[in-house]
C-alpha atoms as a PDB file:
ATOM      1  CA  UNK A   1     100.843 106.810  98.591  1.00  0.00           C
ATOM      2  CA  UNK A   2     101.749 110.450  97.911  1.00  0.00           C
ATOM      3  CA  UNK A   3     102.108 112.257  94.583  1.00  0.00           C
ATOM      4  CA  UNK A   4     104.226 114.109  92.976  1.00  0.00           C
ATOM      5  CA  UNK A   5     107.583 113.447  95.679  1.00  0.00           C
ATOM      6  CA  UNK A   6     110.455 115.620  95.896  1.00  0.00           C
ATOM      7  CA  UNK A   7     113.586 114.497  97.555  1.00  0.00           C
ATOM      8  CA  UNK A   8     114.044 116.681 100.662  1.00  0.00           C
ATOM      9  CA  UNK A   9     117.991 116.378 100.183  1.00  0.00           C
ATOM     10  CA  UNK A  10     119.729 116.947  96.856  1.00  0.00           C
ATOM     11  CA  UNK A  11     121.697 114.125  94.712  1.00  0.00           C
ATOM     12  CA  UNK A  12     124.838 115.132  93.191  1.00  0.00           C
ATOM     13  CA  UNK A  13     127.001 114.370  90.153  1.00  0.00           C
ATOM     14  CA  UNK A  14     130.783 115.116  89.628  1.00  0.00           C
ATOM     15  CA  UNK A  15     131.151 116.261  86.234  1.00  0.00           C
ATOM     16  CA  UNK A  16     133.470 113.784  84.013  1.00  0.00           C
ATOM     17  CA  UNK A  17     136.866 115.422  83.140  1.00  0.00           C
ATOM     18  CA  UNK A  18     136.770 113.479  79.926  1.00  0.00           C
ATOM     19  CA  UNK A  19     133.691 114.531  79.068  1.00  0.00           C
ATOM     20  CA  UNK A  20     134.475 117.297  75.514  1.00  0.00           C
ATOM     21  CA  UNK A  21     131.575 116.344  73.258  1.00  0.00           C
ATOM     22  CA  UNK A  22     129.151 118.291  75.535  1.00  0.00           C
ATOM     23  CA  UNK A  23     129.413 121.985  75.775  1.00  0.00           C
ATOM     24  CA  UNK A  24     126.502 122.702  78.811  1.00  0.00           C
ATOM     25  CA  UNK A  25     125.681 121.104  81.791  1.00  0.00           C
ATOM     26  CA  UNK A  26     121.966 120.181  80.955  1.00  0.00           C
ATOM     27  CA  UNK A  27     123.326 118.670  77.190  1.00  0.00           C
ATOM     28  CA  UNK A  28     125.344 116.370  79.907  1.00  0.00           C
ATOM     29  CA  UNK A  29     122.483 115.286  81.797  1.00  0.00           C
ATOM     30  CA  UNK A  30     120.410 114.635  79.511  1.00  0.00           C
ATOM     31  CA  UNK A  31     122.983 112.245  77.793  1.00  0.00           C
ATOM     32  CA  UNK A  32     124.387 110.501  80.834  1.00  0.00           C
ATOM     33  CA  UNK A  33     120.368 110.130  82.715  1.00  0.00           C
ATOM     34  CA  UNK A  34     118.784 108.916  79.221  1.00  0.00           C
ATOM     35  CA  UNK A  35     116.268 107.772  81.450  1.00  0.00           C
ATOM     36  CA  UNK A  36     114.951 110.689  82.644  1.00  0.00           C
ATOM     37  CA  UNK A  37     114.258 112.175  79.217  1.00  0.00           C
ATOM     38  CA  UNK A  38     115.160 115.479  77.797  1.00  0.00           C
ATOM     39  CA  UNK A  39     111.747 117.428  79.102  1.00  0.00           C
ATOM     40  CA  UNK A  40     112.210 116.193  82.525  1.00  0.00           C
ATOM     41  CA  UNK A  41     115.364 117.861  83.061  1.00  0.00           C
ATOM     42  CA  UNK A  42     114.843 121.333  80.980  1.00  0.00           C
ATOM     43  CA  UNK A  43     111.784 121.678  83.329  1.00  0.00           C
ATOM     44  CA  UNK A  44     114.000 120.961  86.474  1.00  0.00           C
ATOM     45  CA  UNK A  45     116.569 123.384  85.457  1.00  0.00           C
ATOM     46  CA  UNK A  46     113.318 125.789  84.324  1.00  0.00           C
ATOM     47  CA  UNK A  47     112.288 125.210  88.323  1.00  0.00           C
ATOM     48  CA  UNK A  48     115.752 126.314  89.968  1.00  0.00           C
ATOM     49  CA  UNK A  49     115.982 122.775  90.623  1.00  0.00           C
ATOM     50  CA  UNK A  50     119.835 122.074  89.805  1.00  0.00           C
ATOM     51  CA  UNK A  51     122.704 124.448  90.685  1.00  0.00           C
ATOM     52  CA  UNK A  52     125.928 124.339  91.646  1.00  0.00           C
ATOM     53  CA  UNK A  53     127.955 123.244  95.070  1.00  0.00           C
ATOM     54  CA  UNK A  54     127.480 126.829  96.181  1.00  0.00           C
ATOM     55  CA  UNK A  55     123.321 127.079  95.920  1.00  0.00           C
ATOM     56  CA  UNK A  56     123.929 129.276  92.667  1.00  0.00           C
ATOM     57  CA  UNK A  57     121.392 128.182  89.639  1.00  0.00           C
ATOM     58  CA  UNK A  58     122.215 126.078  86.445  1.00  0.00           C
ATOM     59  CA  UNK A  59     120.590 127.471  83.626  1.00  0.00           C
ATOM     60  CA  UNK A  60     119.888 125.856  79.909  1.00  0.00           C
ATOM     61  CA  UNK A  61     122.726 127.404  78.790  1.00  0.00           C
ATOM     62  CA  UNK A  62     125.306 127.282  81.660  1.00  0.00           C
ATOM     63  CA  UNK A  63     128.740 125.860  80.134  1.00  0.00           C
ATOM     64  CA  UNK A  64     129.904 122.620  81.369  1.00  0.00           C
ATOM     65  CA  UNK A  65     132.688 122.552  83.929  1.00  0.00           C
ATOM     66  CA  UNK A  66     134.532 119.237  84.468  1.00  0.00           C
ATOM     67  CA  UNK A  67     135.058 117.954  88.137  1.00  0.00           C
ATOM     68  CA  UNK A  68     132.602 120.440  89.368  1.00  0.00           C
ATOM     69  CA  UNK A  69     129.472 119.035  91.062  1.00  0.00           C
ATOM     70  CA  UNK A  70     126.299 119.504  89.924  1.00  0.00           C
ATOM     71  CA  UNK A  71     123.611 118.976  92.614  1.00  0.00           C
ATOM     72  CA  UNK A  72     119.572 118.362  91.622  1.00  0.00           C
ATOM     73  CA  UNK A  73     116.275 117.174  93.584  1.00  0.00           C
ATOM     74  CA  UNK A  74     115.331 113.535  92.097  1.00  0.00           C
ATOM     75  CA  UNK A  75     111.694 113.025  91.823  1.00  0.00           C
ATOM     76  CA  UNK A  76     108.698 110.632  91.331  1.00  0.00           C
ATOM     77  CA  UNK A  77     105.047 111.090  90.182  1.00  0.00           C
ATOM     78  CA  UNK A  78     104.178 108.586  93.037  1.00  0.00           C
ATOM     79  CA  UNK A  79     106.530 107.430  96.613  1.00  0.00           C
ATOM     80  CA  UNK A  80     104.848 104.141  97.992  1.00  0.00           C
ATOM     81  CA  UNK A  81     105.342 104.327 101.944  1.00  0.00           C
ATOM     82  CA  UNK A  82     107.014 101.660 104.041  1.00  0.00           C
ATOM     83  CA  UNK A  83     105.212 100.778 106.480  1.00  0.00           C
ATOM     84  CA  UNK A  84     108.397  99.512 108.839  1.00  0.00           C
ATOM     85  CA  UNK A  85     110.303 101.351 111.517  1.00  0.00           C
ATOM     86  CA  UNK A  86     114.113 101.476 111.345  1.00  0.00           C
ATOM     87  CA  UNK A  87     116.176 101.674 115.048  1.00  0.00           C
ATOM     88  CA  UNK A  88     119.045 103.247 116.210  1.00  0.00           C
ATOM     89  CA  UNK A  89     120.941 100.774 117.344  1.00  0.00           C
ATOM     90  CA  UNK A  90     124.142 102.725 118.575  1.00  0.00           C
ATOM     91  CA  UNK A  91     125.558 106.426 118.306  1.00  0.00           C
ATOM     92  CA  UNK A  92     128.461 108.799 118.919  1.00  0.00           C
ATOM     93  CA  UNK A  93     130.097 111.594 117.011  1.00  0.00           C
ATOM     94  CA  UNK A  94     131.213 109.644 114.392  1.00  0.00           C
ATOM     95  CA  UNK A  95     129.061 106.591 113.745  1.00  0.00           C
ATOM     96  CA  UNK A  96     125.354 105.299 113.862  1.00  0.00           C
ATOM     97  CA  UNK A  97     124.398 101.609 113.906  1.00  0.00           C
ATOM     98  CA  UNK A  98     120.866 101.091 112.621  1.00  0.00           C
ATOM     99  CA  UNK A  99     118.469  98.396 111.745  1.00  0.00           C
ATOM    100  CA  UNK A 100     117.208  98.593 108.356  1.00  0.00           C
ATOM    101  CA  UNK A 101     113.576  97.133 107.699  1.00  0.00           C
ATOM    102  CA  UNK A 102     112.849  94.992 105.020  1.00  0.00           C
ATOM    103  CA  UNK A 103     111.808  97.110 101.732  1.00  0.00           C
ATOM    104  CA  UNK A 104     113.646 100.219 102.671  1.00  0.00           C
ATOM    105  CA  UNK A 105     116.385 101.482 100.435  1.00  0.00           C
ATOM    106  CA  UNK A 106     119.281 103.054 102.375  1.00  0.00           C
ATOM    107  CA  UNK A 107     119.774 105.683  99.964  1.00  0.00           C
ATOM    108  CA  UNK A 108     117.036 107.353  97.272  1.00  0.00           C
ATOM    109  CA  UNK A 109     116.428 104.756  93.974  1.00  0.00           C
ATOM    110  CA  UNK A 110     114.033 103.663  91.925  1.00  0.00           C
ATOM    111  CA  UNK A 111     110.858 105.273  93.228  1.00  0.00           C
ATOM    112  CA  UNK A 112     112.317 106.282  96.425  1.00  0.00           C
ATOM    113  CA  UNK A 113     113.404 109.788  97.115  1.00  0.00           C
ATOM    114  CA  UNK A 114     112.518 110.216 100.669  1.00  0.00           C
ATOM    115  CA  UNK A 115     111.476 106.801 101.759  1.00  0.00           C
ATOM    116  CA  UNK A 116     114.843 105.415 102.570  1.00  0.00           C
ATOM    117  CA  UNK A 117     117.277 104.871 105.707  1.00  0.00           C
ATOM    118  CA  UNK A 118     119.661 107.939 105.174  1.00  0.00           C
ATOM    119  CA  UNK A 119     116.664 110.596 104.778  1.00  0.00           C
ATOM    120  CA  UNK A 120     114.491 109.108 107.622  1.00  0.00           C
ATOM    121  CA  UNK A 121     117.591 109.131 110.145  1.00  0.00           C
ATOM    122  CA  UNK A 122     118.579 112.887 109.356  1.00  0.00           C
ATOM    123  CA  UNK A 123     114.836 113.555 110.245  1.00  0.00           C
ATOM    124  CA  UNK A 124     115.276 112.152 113.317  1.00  0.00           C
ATOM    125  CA  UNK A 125     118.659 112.937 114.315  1.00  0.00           C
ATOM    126  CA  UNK A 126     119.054 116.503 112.823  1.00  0.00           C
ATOM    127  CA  UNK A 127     122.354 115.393 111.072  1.00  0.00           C
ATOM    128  CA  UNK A 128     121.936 116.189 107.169  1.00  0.00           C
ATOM    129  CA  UNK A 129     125.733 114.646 107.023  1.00  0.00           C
ATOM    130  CA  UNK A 130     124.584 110.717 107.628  1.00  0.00           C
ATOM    131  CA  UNK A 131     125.586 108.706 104.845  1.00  0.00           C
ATOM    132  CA  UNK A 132     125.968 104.795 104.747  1.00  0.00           C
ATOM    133  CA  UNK A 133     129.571 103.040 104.990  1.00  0.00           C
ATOM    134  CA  UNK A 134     128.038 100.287 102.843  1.00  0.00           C
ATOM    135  CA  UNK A 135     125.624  98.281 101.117  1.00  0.00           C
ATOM    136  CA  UNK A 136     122.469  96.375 102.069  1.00  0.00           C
ATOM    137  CA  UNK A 137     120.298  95.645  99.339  1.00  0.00           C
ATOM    138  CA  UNK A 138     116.577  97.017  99.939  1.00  0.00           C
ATOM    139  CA  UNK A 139     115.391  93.793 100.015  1.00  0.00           C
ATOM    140  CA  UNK A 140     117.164  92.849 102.692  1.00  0.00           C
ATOM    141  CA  UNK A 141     116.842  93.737 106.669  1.00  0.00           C
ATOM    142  CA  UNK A 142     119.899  94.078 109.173  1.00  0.00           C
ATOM    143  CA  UNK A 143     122.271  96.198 110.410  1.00  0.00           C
ATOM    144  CA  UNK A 144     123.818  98.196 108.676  1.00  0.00           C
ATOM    145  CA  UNK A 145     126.794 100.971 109.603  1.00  0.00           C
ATOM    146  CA  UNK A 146     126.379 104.831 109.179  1.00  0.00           C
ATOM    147  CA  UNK A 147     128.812 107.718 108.626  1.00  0.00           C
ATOM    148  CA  UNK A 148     127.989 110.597 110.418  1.00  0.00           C
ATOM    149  CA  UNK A 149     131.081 113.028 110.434  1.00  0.00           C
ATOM    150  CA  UNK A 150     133.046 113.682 106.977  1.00  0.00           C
ATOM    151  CA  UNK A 151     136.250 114.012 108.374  1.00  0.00           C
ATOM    152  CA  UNK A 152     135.927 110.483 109.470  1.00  0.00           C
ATOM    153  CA  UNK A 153     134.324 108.514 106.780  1.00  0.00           C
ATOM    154  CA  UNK A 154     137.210 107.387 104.590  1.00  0.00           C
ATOM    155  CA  UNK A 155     138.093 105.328 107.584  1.00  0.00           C
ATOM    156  CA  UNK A 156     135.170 103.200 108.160  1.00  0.00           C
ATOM    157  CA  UNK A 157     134.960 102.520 104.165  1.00  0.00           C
ATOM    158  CA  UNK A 158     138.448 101.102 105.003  1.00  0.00           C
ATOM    159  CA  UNK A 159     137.730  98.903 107.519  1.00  0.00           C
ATOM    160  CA  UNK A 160     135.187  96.613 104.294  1.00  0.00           C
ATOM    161  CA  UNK A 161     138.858  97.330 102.355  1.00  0.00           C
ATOM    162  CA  UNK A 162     139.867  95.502 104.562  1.00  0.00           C
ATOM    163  CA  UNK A 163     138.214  92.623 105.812  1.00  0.00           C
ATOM    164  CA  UNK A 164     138.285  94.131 109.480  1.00  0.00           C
ATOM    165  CA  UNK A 165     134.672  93.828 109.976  1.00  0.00           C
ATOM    166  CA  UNK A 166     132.728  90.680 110.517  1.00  0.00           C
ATOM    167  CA  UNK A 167     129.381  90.598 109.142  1.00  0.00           C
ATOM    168  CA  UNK A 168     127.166  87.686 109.623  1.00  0.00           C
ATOM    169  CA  UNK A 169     123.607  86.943 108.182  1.00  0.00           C
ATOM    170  CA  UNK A 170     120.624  84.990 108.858  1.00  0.00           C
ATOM    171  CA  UNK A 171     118.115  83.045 106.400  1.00  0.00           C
ATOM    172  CA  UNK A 172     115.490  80.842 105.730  1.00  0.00           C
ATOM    173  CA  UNK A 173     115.285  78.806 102.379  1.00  0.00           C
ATOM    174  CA  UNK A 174     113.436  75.705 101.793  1.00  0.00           C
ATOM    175  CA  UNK A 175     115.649  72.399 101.733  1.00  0.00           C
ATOM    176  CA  UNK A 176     116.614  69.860  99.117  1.00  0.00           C
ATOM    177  CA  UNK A 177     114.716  66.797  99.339  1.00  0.00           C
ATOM    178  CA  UNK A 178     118.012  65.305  99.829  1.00  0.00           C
ATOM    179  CA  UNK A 179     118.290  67.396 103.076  1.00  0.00           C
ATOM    180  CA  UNK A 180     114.639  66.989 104.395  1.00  0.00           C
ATOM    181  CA  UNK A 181     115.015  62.663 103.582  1.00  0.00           C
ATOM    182  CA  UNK A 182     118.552  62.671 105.970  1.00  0.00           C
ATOM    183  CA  UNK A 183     117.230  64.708 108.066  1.00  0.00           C
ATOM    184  CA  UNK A 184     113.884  62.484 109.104  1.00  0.00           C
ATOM    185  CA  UNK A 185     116.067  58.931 109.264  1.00  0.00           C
ATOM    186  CA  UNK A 186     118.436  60.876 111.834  1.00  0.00           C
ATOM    187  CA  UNK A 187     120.890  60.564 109.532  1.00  0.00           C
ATOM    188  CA  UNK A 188     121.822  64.328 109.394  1.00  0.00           C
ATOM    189  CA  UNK A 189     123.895  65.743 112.366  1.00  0.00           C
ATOM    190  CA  UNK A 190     123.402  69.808 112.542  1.00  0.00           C
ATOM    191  CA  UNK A 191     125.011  72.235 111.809  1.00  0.00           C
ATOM    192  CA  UNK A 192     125.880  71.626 108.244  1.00  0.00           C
ATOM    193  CA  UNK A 193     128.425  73.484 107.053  1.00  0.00           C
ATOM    194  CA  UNK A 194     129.617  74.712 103.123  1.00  0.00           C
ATOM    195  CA  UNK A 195     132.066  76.881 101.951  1.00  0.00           C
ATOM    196  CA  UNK A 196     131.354  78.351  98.841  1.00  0.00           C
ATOM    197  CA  UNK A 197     134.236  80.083  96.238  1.00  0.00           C
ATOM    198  CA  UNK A 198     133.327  80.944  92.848  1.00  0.00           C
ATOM    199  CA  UNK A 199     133.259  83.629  90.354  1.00  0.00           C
ATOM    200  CA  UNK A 200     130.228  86.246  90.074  1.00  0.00           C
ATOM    201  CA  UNK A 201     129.646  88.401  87.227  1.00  0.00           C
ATOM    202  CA  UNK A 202     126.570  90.606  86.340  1.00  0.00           C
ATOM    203  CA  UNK A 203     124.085  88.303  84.571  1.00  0.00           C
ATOM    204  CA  UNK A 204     121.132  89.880  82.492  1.00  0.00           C
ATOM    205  CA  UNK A 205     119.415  92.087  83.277  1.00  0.00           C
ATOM    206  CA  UNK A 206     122.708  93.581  84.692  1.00  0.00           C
ATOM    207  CA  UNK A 207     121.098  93.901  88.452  1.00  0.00           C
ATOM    208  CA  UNK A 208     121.260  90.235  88.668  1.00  0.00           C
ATOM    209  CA  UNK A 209     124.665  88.307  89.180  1.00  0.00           C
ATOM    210  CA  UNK A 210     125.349  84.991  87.839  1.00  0.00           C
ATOM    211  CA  UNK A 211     128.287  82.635  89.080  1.00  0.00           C
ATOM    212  CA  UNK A 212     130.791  81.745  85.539  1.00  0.00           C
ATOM    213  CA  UNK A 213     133.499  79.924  85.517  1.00  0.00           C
ATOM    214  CA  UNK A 214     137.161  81.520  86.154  1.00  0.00           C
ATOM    215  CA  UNK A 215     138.902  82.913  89.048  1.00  0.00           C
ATOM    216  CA  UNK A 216     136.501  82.751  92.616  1.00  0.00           C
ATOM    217  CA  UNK A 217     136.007  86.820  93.279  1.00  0.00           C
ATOM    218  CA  UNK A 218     133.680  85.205  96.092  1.00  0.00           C
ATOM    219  CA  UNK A 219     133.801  83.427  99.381  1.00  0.00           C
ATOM    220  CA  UNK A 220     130.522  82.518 101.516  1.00  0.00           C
ATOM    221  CA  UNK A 221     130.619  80.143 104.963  1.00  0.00           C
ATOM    222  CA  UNK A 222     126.974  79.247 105.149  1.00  0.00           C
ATOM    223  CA  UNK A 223     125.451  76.656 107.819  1.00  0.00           C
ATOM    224  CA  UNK A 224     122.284  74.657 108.177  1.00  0.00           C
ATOM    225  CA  UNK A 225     121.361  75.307 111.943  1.00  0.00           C
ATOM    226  CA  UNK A 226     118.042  74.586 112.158  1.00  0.00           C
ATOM    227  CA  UNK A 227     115.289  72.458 110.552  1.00  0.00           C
ATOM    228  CA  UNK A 228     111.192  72.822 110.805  1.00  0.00           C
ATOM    229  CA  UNK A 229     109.388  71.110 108.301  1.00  0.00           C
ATOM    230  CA  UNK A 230     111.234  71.523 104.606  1.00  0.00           C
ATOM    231  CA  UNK A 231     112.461  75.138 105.712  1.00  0.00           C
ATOM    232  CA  UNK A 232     116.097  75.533 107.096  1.00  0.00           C
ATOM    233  CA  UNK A 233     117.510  78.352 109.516  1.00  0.00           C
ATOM    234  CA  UNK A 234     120.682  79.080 107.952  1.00  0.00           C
ATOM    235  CA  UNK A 235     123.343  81.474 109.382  1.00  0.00           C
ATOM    236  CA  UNK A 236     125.924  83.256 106.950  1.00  0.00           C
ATOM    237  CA  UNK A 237     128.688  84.912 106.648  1.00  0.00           C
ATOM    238  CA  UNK A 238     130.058  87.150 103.337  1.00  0.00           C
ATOM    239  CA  UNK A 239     134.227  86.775 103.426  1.00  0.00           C
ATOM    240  CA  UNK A 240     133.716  88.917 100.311  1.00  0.00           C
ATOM    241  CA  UNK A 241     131.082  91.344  99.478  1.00  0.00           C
ATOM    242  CA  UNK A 242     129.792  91.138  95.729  1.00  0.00           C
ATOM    243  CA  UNK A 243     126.276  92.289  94.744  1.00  0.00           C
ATOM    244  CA  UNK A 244     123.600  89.575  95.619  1.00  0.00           C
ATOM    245  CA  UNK A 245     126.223  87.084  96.975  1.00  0.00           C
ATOM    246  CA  UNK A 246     124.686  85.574  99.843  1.00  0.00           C
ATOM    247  CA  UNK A 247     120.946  84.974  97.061  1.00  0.00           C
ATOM    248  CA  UNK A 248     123.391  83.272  94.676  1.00  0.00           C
ATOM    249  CA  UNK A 249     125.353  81.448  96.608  1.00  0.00           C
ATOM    250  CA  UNK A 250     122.246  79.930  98.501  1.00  0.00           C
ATOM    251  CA  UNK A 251     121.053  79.057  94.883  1.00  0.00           C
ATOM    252  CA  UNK A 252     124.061  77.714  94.042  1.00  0.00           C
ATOM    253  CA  UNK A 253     123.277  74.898  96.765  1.00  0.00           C
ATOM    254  CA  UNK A 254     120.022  74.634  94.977  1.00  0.00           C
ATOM    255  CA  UNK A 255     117.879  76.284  98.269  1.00  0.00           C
ATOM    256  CA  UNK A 256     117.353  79.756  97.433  1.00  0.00           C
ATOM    257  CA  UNK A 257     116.244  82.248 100.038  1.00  0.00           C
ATOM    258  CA  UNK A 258     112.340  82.407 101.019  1.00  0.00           C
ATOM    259  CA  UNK A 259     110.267  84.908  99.101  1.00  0.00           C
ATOM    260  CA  UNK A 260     113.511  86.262  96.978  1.00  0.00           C
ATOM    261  CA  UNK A 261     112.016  87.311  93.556  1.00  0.00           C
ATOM    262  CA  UNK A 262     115.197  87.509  91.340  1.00  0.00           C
ATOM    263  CA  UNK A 263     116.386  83.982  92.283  1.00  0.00           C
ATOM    264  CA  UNK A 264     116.536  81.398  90.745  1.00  0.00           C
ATOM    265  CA  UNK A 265     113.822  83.020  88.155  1.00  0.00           C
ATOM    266  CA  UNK A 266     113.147  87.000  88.180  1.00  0.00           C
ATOM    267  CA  UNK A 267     109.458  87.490  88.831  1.00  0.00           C
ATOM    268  CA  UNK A 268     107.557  90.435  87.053  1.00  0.00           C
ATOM    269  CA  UNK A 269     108.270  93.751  88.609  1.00  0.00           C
ATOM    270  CA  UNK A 270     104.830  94.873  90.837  1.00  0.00           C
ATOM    271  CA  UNK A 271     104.351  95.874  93.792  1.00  0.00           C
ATOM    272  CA  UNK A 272     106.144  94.841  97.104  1.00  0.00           C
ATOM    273  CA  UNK A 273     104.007  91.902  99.197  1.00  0.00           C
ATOM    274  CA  UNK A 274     105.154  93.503 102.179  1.00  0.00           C
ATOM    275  CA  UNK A 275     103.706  89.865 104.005  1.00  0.00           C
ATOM    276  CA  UNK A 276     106.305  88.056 102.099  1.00  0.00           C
ATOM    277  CA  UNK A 277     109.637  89.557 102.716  1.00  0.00           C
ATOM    278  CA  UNK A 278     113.182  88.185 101.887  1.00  0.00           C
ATOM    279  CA  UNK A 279     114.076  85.735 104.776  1.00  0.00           C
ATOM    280  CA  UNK A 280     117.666  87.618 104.654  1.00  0.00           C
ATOM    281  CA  UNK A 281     118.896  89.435 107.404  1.00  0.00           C
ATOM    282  CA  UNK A 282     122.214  91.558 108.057  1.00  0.00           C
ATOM    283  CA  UNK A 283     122.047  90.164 111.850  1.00  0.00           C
ATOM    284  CA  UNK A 284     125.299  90.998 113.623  1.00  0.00           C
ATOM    285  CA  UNK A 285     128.037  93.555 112.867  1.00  0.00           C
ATOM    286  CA  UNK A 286     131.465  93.102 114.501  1.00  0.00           C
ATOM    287  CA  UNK A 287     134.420  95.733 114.438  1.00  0.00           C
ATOM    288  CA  UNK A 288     136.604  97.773 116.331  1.00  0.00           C
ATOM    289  CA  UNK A 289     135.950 101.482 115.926  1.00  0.00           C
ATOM    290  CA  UNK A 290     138.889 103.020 113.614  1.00  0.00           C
ATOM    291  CA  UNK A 291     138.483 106.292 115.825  1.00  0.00           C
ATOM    292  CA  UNK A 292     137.306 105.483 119.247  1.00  0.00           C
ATOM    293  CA  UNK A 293     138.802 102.342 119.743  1.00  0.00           C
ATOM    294  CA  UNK A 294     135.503 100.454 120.566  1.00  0.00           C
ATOM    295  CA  UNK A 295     135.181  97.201 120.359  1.00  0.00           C
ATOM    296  CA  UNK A 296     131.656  97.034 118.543  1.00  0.00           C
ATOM    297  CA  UNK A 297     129.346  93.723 118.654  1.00  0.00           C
ATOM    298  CA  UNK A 298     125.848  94.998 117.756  1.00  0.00           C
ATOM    299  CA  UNK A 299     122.662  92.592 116.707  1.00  0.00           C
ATOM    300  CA  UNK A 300     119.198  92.804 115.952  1.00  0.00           C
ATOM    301  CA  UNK A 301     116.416  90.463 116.280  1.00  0.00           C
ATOM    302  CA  UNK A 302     116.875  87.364 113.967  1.00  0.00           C
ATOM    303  CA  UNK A 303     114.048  85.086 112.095  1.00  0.00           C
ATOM    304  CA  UNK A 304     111.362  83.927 114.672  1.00  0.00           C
ATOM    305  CA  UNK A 305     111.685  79.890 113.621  1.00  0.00           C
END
């Protein structure tokens, strides 16, 4: 562990246009990051820590200005290290592919400023423009895709807008009873297959989801591959791409994913068992390159079953 860390590259806000009820930028941060607390950021500004798009200082007083951005170094009494390696995968100009270890956030949260995927690759690459084209929870290990050039960015978001990249999963969950009884009278013929549509909704706390009933926002195909013992090898893929759909919807079949402490029941928040991962893995990618025309198929090492 090390005290006292300081994000090596800065965050940054766009201030609201509809924002009139605050007259200075630090009255507006300390509203919208209530969090933080009022100290916090009046010592920050104190510190030359926040300034403007152009390296110039915010002061205490410094009048807000909507749409401008506001840039500031996010920090944390203590950073725990992860003790995993990430990979580079694949490069060019305009993309990186990159396995993510379990436990590592792709972008600074929580208490992670400088132990994530985006700050770790710009140390290695030299390229302070890498930025991720979308999510993978921190839980989770796989690959994942990475911006590198600006000027190209929008159109790798738009290939998740849509639907031109594959994305499949694996997992490991333990089985129904139902499952494991078929299975040892040879009854059960591999794979099993599900489809699963329903409607997902933030649950409480609001970084959980919860399936409701109305209109399915989500579509899973999940199979049963493999079986040892009451654990299955399952192989998934995410048609859509809500928040924690692949944990649900493997809960929804009532198997939820090995070592997964906000399904079904969230666990206490402590420390990270890094022997017990989430058996959930972002295993294979599949596009064709917006810009160079390459026809992509990159995977990492899956689940050792």
């Amino acid at each position: 562990m090390t005290a006292s860390a300081r994000a090596a590259q800065p965050s940054h806000i766009v201030l609201p246009v509809d924002t009139i009820d605050k007259t200075t930028v630090f009255a507006f941060l300390v509203q919208h990051f209530s969090r933080i607390g009022e100290e916090v950021w009046r010592q920050r500004i104190l510190d030359g820590k926040v300034h403007w798009r152009d390296g110039s200082l915010i002061a205490l007083d410094t009048e807000y200005r909507p749409v401008a951005r506001v840039y500031y170094y996010r920090e944390v009494p203590v950073e725990t290290k992860i003790p995993f390696v990430e990979q580079i995968l694949f490069q060019d100009d305009n993309i990186i592919l990159a396995y993510k270890p379990h436990f590592l956030p792709v972008t600074p949260s929580g208490n992670y400023v400088n132990e994530c995927l985006v700050h770790r690759l710009r140390l290695r690459t030299g390229i302070d423009t890498i930025a991720p084209a979308h999510r993978l929870d921190r839980e989770t290990a796989g690959v994942i895709l990475m911006t590198v050039s600006p000027e190209t960015r929008a159109r790798y978001h738009q290939l998740f807008i849509d639907g031109a990249i594959r994305k499949d999963y694996q997992a490991i969950a333990k089985l129904t009873p139902d499952i494991i009884k078929q299975y040892q009278n040879g009854s059960l013929t591999l794979p099993l297959h599900w489809t699963i549509k329903n409607r997902m909704q933030p649950s409480e706390p609001s970084f959980t989801m919860e399936i409701v009933t109305g209109e399915a926002n989500t579509h899973s195909e999940i199979g049963l591959v493999a079986i040892k013992g009451n654990l299955g090898l399952f192989h998934l893929s995410p048609i859509t791409g809500k928040t924690h759909q692949l944990r649900v919807h493997m809960q929804s079949l009532a198997m939820p994913l090995l070592n997964d402490r906000f399904y079904p029941n969230l666990l206490d928040r402590g420390p990270d068992n890094f022997a017990a991962p989430l058996k959930l893995m972002a295993q294979r990618l599949r596009f064709i390159d917006p810009v160079s025309g390459i026809s992509h198929d990159i995977q990492c090492e899956g689940f050792a079953f």
